[in-house]
N, C-alpha and C. Protein backbone atom coordinates (compact mmCIF):
# COMPACT_ATOMS: atom_id res chain seq x y z
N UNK A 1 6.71 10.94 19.89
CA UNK A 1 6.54 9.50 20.00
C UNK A 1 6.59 8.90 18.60
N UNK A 2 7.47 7.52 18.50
CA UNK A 2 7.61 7.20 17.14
C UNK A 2 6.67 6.02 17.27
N UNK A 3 6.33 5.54 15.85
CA UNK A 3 4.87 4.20 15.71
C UNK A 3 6.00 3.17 15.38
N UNK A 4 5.15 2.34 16.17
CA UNK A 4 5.76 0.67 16.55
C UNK A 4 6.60 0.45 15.32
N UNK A 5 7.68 -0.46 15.48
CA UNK A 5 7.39 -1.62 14.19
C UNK A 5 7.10 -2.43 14.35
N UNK A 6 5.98 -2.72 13.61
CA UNK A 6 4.90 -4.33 13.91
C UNK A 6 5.49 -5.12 12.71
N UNK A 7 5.97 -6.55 12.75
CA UNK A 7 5.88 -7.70 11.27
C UNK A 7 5.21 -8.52 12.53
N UNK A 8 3.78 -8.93 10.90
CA UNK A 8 3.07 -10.05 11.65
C UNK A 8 2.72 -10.39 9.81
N UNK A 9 2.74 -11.57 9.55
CA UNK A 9 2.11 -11.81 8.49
C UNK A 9 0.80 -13.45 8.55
N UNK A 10 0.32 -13.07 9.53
CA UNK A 10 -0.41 -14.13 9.57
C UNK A 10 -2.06 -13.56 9.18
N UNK A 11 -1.87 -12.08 9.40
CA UNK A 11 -3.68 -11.37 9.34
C UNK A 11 -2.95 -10.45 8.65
N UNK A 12 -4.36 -10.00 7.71
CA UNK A 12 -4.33 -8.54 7.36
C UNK A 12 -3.89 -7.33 8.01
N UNK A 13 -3.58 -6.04 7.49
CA UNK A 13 -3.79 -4.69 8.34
C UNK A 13 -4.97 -3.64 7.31
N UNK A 14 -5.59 -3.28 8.16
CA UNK A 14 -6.24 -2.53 7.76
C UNK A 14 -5.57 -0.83 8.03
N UNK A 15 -5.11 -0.21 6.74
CA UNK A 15 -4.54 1.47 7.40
C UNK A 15 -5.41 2.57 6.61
N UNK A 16 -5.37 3.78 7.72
CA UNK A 16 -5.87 4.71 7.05
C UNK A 16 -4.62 5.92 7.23
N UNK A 17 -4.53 6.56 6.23
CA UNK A 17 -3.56 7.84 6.29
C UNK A 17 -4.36 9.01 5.61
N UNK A 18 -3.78 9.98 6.01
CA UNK A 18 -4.50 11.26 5.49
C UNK A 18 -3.53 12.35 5.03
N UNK A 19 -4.16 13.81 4.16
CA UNK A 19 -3.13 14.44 3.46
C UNK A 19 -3.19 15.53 4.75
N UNK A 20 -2.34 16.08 4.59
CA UNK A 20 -1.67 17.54 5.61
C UNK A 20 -3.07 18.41 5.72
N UNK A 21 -3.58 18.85 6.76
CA UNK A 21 -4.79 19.23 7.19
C UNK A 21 -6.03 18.99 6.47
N UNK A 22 -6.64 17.54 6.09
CA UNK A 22 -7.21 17.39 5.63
C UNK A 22 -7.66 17.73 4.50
N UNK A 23 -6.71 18.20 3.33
CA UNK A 23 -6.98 19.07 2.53
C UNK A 23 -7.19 18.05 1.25
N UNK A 24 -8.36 18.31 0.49
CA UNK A 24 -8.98 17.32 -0.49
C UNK A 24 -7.76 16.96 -1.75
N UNK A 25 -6.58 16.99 -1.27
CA UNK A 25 -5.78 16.78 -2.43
C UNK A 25 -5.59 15.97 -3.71
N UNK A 26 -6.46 14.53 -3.03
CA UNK A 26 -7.23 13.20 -4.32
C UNK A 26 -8.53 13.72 -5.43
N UNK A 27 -9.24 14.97 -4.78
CA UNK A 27 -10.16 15.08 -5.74
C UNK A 27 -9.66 15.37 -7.35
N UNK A 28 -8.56 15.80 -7.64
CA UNK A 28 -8.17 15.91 -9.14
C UNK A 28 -7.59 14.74 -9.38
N UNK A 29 -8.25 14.14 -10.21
CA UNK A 29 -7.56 12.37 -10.62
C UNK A 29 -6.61 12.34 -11.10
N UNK A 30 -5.68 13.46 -11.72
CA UNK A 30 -4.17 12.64 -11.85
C UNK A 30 -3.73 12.61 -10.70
N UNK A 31 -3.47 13.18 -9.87
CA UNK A 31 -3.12 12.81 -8.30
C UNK A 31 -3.43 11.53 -7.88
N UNK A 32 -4.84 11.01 -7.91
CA UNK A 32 -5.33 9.31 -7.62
C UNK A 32 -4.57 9.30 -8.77
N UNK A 33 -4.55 8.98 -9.74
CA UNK A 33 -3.73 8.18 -10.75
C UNK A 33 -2.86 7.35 -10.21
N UNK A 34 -2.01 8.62 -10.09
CA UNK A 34 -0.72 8.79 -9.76
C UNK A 34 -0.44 7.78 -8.43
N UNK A 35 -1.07 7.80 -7.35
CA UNK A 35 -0.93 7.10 -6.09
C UNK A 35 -1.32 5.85 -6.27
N UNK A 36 -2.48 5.66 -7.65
CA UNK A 36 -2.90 4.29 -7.49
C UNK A 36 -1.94 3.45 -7.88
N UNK A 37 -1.33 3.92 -8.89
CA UNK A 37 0.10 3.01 -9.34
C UNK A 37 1.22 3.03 -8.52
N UNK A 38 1.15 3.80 -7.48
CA UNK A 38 2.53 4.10 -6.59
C UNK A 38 2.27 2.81 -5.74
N UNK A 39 1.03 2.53 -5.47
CA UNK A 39 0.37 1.54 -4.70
C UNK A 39 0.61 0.29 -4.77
N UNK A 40 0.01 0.06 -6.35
CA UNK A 40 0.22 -1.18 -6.87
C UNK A 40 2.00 -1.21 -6.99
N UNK A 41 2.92 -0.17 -7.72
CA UNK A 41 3.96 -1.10 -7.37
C UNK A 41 4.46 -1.01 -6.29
N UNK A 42 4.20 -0.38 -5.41
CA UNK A 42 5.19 -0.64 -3.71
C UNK A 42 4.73 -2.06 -3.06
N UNK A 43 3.53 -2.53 -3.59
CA UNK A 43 2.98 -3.82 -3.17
C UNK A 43 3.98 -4.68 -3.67
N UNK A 44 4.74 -4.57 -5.07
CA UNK A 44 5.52 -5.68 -5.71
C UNK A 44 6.83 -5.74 -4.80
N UNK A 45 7.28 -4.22 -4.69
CA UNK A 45 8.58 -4.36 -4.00
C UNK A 45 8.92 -4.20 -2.52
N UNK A 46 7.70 -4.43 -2.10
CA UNK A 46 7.64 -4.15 -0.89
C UNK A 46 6.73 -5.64 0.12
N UNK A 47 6.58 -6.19 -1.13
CA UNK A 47 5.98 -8.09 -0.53
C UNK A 47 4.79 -8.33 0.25
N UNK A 48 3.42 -7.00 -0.42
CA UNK A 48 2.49 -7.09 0.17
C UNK A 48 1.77 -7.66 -0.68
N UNK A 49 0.37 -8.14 -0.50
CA UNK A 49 -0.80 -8.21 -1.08
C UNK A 49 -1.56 -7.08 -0.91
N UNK A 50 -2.28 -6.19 -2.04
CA UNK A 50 -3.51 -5.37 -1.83
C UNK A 50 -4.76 -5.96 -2.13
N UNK A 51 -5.59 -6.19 -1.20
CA UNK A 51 -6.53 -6.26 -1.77
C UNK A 51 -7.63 -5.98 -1.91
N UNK A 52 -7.50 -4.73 -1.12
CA UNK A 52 -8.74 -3.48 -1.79
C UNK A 52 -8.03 -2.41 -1.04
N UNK A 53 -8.29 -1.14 -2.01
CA UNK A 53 -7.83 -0.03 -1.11
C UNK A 53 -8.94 1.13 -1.98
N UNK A 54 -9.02 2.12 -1.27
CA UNK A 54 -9.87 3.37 -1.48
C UNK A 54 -8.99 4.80 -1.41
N UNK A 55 -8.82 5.16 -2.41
CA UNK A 55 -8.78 6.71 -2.33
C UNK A 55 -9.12 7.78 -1.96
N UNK A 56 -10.23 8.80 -1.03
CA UNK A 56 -11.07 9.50 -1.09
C UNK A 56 -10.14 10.69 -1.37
N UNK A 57 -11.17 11.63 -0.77
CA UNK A 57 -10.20 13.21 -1.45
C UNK A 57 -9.11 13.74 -0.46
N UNK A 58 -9.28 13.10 0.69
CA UNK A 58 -8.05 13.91 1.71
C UNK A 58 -7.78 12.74 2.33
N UNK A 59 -7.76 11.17 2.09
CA UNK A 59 -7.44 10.18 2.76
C UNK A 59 -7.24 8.79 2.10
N UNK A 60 -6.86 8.02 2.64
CA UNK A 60 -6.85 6.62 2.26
C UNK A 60 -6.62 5.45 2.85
N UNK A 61 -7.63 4.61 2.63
CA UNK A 61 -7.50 3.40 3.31
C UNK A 61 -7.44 2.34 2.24
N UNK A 62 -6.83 1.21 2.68
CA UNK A 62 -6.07 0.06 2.24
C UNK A 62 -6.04 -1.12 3.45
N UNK A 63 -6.95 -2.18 2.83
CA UNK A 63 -6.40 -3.91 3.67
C UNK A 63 -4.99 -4.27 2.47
N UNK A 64 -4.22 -4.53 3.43
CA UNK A 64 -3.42 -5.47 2.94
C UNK A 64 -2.66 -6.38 3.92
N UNK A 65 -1.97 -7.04 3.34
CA UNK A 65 -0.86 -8.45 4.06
C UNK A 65 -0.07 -8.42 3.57
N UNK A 66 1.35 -8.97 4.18
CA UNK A 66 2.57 -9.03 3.75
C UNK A 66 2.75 -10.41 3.43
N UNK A 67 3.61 -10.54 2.28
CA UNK A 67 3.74 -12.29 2.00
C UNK A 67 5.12 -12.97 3.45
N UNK A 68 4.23 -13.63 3.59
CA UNK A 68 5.25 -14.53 4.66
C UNK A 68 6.63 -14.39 4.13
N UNK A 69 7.54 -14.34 5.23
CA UNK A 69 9.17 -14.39 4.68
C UNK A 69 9.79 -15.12 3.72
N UNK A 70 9.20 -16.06 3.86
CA UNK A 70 9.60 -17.62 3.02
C UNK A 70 9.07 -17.59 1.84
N UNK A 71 8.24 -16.86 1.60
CA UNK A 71 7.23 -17.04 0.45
C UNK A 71 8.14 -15.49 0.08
N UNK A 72 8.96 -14.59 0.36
CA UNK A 72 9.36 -13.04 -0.24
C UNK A 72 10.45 -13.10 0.02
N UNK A 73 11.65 -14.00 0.54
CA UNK A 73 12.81 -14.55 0.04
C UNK A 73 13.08 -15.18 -1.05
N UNK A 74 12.41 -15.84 -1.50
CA UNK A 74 12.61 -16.77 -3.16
C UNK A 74 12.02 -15.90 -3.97
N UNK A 75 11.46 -14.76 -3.77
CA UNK A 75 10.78 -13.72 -5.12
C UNK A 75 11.82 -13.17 -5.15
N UNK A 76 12.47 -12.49 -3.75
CA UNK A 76 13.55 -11.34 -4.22
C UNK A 76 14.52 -12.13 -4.84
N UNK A 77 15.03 -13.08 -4.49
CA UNK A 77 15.89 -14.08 -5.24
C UNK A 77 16.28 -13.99 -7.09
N UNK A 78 14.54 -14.41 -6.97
CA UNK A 78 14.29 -14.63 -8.63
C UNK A 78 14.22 -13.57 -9.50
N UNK A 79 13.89 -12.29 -8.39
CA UNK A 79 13.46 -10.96 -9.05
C UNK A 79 15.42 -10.52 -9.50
N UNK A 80 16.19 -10.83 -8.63
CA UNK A 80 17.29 -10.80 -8.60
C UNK A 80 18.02 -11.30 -9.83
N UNK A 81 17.66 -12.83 -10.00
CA UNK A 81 18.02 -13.52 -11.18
C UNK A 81 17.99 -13.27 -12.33
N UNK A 82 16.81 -12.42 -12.37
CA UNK A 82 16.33 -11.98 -13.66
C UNK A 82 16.68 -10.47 -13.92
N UNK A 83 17.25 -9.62 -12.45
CA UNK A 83 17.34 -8.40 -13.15
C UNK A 83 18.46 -7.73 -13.75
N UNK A 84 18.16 -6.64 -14.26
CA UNK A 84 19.20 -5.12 -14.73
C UNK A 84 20.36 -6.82 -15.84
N UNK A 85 21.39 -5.92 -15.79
CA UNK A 85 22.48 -6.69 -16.07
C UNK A 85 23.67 -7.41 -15.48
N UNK A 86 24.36 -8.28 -15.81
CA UNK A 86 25.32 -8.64 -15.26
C UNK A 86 25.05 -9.25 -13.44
N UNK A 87 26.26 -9.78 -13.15
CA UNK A 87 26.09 -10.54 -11.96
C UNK A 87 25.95 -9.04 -10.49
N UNK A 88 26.48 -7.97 -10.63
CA UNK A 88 26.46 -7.06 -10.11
C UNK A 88 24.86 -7.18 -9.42
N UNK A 89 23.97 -6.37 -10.06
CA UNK A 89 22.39 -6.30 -9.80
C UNK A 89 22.41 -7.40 -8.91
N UNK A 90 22.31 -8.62 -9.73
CA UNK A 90 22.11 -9.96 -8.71
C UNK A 90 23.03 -10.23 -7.41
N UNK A 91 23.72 -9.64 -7.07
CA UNK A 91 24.54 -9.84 -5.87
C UNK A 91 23.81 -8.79 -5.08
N UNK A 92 23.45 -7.67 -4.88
CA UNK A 92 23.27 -6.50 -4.69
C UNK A 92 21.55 -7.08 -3.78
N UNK A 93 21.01 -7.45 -4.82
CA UNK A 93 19.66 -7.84 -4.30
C UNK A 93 19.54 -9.02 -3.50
N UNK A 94 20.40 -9.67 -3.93
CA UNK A 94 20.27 -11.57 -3.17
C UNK A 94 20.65 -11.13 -1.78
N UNK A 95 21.71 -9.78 -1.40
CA UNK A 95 22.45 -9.91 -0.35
C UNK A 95 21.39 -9.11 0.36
N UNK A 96 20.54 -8.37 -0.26
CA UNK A 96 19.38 -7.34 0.82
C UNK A 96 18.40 -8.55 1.17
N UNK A 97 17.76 -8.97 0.42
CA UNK A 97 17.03 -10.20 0.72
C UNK A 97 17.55 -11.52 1.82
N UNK A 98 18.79 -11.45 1.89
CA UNK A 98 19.16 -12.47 2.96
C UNK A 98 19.40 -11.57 4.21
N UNK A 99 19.54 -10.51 4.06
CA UNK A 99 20.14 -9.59 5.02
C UNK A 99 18.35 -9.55 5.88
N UNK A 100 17.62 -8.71 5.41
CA UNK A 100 16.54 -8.48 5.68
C UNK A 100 15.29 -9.72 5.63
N UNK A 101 15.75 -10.96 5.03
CA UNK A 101 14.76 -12.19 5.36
C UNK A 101 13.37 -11.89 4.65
N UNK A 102 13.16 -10.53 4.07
CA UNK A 102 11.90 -10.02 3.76
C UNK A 102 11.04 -9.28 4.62
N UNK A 103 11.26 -9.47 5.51
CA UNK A 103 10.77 -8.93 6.65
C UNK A 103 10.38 -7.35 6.61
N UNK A 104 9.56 -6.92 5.84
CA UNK A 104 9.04 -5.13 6.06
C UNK A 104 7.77 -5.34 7.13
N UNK A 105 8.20 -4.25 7.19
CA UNK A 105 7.03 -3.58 8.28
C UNK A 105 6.16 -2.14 7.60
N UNK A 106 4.93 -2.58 8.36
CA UNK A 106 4.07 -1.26 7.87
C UNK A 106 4.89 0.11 7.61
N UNK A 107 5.94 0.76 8.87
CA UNK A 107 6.58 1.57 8.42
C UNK A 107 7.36 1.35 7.10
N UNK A 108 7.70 0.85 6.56
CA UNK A 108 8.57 0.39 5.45
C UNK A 108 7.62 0.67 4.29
N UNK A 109 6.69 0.09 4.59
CA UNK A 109 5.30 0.23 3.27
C UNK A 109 5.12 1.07 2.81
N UNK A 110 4.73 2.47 4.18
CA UNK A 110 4.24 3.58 4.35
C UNK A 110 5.29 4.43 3.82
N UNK A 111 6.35 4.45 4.18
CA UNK A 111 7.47 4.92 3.35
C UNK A 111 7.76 5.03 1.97
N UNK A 112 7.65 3.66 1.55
CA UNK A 112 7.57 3.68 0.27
C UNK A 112 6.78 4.41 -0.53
N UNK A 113 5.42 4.53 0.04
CA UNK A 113 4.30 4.60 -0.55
C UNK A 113 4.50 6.38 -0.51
N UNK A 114 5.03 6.75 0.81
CA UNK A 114 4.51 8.09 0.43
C UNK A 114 5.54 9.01 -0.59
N UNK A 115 7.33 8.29 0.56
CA UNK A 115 7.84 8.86 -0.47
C UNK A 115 8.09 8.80 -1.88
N UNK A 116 7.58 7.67 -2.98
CA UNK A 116 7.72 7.52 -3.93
C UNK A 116 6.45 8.15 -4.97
N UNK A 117 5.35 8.38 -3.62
CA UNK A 117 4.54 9.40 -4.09
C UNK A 117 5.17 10.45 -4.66
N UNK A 118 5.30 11.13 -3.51
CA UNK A 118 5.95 12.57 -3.47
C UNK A 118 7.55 12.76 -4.29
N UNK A 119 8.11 11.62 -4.89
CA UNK A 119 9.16 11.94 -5.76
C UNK A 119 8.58 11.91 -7.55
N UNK A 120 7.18 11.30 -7.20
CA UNK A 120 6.64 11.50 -8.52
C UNK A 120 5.54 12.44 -8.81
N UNK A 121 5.53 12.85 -7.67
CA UNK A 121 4.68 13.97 -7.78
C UNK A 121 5.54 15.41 -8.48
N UNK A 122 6.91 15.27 -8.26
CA UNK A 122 7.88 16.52 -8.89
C UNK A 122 8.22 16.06 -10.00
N UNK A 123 8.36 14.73 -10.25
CA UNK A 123 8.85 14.12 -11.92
C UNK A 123 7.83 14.47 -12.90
N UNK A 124 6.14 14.21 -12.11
CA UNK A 124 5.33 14.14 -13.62
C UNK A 124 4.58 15.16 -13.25
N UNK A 125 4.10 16.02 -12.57
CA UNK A 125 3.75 17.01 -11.78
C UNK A 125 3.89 18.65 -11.72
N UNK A 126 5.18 18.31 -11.39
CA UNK A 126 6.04 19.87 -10.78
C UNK A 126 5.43 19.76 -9.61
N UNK A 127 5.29 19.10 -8.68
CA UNK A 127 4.49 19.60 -7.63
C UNK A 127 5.55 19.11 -6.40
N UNK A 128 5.97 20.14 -5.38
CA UNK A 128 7.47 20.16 -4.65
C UNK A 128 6.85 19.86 -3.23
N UNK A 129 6.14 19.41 -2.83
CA UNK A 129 5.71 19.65 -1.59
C UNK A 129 5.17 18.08 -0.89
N UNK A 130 4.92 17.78 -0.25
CA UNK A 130 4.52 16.22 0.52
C UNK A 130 2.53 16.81 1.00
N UNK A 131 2.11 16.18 0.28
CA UNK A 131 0.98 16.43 0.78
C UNK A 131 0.22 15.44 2.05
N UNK A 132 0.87 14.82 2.54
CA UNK A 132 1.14 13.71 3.41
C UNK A 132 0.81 14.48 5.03
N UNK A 133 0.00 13.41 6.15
CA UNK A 133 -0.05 13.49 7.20
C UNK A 133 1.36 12.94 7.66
N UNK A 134 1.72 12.85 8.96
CA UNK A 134 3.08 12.73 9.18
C UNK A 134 2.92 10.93 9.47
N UNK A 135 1.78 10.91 10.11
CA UNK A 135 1.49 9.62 10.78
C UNK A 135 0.41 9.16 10.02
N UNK A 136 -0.09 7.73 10.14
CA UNK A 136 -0.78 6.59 10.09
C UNK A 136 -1.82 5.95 11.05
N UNK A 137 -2.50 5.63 10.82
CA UNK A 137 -3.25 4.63 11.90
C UNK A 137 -3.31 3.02 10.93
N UNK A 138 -3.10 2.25 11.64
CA UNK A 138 -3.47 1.05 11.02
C UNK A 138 -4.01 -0.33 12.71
N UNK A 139 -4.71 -1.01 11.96
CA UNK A 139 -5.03 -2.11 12.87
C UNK A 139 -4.80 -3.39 12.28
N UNK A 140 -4.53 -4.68 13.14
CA UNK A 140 -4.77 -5.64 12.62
C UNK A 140 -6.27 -6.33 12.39
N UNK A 141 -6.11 -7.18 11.31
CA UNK A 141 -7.25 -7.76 10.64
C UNK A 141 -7.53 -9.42 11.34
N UNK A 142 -8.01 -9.70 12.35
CA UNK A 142 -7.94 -11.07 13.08
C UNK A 142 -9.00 -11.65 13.33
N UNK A 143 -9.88 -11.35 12.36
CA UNK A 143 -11.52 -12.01 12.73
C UNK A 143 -11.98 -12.12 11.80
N UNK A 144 -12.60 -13.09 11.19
CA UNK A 144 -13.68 -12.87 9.91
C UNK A 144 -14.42 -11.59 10.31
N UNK A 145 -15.72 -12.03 11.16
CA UNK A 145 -16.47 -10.40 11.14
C UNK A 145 -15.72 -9.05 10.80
N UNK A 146 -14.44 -8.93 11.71
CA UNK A 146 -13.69 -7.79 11.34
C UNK A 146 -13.34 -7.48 9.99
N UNK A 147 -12.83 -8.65 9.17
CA UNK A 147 -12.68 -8.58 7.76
C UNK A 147 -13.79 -8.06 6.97
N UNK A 148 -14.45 -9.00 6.97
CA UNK A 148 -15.66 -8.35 6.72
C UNK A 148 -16.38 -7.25 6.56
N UNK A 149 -16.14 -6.40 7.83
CA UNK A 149 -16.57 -5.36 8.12
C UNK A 149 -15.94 -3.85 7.54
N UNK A 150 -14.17 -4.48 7.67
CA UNK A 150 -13.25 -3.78 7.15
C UNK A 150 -13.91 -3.82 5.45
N UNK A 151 -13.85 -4.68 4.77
CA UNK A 151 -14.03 -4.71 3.45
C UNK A 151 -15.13 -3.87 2.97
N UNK A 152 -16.09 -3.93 3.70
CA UNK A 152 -17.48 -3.05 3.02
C UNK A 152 -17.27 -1.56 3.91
N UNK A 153 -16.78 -1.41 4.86
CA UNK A 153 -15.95 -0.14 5.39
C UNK A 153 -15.31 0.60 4.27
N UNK A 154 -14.32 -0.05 3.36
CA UNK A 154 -13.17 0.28 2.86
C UNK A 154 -14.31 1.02 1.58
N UNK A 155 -14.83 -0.25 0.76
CA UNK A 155 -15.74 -0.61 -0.46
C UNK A 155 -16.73 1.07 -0.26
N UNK A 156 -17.07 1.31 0.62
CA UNK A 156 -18.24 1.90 0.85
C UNK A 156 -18.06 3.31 1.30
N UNK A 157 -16.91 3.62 1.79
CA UNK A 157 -16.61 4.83 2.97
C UNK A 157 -16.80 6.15 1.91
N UNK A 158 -17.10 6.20 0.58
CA UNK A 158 -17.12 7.60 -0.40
C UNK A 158 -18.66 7.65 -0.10
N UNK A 159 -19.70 7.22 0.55
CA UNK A 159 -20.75 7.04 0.79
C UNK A 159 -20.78 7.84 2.01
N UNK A 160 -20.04 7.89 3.05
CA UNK A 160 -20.30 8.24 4.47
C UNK A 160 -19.66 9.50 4.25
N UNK A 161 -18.75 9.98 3.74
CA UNK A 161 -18.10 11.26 3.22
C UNK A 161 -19.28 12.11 2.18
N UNK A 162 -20.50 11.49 1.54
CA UNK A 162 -21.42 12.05 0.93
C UNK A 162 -20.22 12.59 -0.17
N UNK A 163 -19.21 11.65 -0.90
CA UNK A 163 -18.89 11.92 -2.33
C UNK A 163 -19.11 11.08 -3.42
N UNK A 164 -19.20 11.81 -4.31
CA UNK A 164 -19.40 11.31 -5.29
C UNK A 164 -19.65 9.80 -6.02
N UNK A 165 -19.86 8.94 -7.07
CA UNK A 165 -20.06 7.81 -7.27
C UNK A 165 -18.65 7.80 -7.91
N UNK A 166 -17.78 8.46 -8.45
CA UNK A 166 -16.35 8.82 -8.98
C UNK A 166 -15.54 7.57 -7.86
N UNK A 167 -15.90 7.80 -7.13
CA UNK A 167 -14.43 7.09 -5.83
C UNK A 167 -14.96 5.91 -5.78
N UNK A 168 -16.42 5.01 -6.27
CA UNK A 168 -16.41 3.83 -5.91
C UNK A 168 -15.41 3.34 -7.63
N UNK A 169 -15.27 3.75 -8.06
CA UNK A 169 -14.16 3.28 -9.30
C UNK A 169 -12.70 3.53 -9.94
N UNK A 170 -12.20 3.02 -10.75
CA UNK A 170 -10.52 2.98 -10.84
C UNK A 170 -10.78 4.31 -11.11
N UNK A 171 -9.54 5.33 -10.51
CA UNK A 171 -8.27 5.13 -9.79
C UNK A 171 -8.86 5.22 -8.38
N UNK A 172 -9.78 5.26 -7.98
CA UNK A 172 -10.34 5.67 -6.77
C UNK A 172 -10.05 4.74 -5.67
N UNK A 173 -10.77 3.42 -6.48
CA UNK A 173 -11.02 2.62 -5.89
C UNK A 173 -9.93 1.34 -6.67
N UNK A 174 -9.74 0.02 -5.86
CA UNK A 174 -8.92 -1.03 -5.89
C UNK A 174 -9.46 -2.37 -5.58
N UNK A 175 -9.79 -3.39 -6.08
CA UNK A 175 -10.49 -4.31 -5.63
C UNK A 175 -10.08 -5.27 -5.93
N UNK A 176 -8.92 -6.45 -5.69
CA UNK A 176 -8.89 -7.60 -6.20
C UNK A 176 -9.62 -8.86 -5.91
N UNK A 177 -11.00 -9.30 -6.25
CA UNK A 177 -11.82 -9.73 -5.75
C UNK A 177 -11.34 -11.74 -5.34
N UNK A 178 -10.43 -11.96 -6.11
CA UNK A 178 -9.94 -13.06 -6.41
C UNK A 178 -9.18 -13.17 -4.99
N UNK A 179 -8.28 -12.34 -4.35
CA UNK A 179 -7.41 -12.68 -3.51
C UNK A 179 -8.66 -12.24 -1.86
N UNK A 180 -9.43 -11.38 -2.13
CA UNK A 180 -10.94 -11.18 -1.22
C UNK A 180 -10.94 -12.68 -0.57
N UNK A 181 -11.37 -13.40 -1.85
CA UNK A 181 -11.93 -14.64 -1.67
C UNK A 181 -11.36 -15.98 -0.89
N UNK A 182 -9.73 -15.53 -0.99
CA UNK A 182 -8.99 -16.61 -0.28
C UNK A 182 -9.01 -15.99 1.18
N UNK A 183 -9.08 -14.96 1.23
CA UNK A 183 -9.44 -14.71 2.93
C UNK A 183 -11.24 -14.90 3.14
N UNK A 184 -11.56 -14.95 2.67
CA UNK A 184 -13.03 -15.35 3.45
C UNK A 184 -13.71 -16.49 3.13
N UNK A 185 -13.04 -16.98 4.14
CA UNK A 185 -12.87 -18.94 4.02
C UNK A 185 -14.39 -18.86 4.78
C-alpha cells in the first residue's frame, strides 16, 4: 500500500518518522548535525515552514506547513532570477515552478529529507546505507488545542523516552519561536 498524496496548505502537519528497527542512530551528534541542516535546507527548497522539530535517537518529529502556492511561485521565480549563471539556470527553474505551481506534498518533503540525508551521509560520513523507516506517519494540524498540544508533544517528547537533557537543544532540537507565534492567534 502506497501513502496518500495530501497538498493542503491551510494547517500545519505534524510527522513522525523513524530509523530502520528502531535503532538509536541520532544518539551520535554528527548524525543530528547532519539531519538538522538537511532539514533546514529542504524547508527552503521544498516551500515549507519549520517550526519546531525534534530529533530523538531512533526518530523524529517535526510541525511544519507548506507556503501557499502563490506565496512559492514568486520565490521559485526570484530564486530563479538570481541563480547559477546565465539565462539557462533561469529557464530551467521558472519552467519547474510553473509546471508544478509549487505544489509539494509531504511525500516530496519526506523524500527530500531522507534522501538528501542519506547522500550526505556517504559524502561527509562514509556511511552507505539508509538508516530510514520506509514509511511516515503524519497528521494534520486543525485546532488550536491540537497545536498546542502538538507543540509541547514535539518540545517535550526526550522526556517521555527518559533521554537525556542533550535533545531538548541544537542539533536536537529546532524551535522557531517567532513563526510559533503567528499560529497561535
Amino acid at each position: 500500500m502506497t501513502q496518500r498524496r495530501i497538498y493542503q496548505d491551510k494547517y500545519p502537519y505534524f510527522i513522525t518518522y523513524n530509523t530502520k528497527n528502531n535503532y538509536p542512530f541520532f544518539a551520535d551528534i554528527k548524525k543530528a548535525k547532519l539531519l538538522y541542516k538537511i532539514i533546514l535546507i529542504s524547508s527552503k527548497k521544498k516551500f515549507f515552514l519549520s517550526y519546531i522539530f525534534s530529533i530523538l535517537n531512533n526518530h523524529i518529529h517535526m510541525l511544519v506547513k507548506f507556503l501557499p502556492a502563490q506565496a512559492a511561485v514568486p520565490a521559485l521565480i526570484e530564486t530563479a532570477a538570481t541563480a547559477g549563471r546565465g539565462g539557462k539556470n533561469k529557464k530551467k527553474i521558472k519552467s519547474k515552478a510553473t509546471a508544478s505551481n509549487g505544489n509539494y506534498n509531504i511525500s516530496d518533503l519526506m523524500h527530500a529529507v531522507k534522501s538528501y540525508y542519506c547522500h550526505q551521509l556517504q559524502n561527509e560520513l562514509n556511511i552507505f546505507y539508509s538508516p530510514w523507516h520506509s514509511r511516515f506517519n503524519f497528521r494534520i494540524v486543525n485546532t488550536q488545542s491540537r497545536l498546542h498540544n502538538t507543540i509541547n508533544y514535539i518540545k517535550y517528547n526526550y522526556k517521555k523516552h527518559n533521554l537525556s537533557k542533550k535533545y531538548s537543544k541544537s542539533p536536537y532540537q529546532y524551535i522557531d519561536k517567532d513563526k510559533i507565534n503567528e499560529l497561535l492567534v
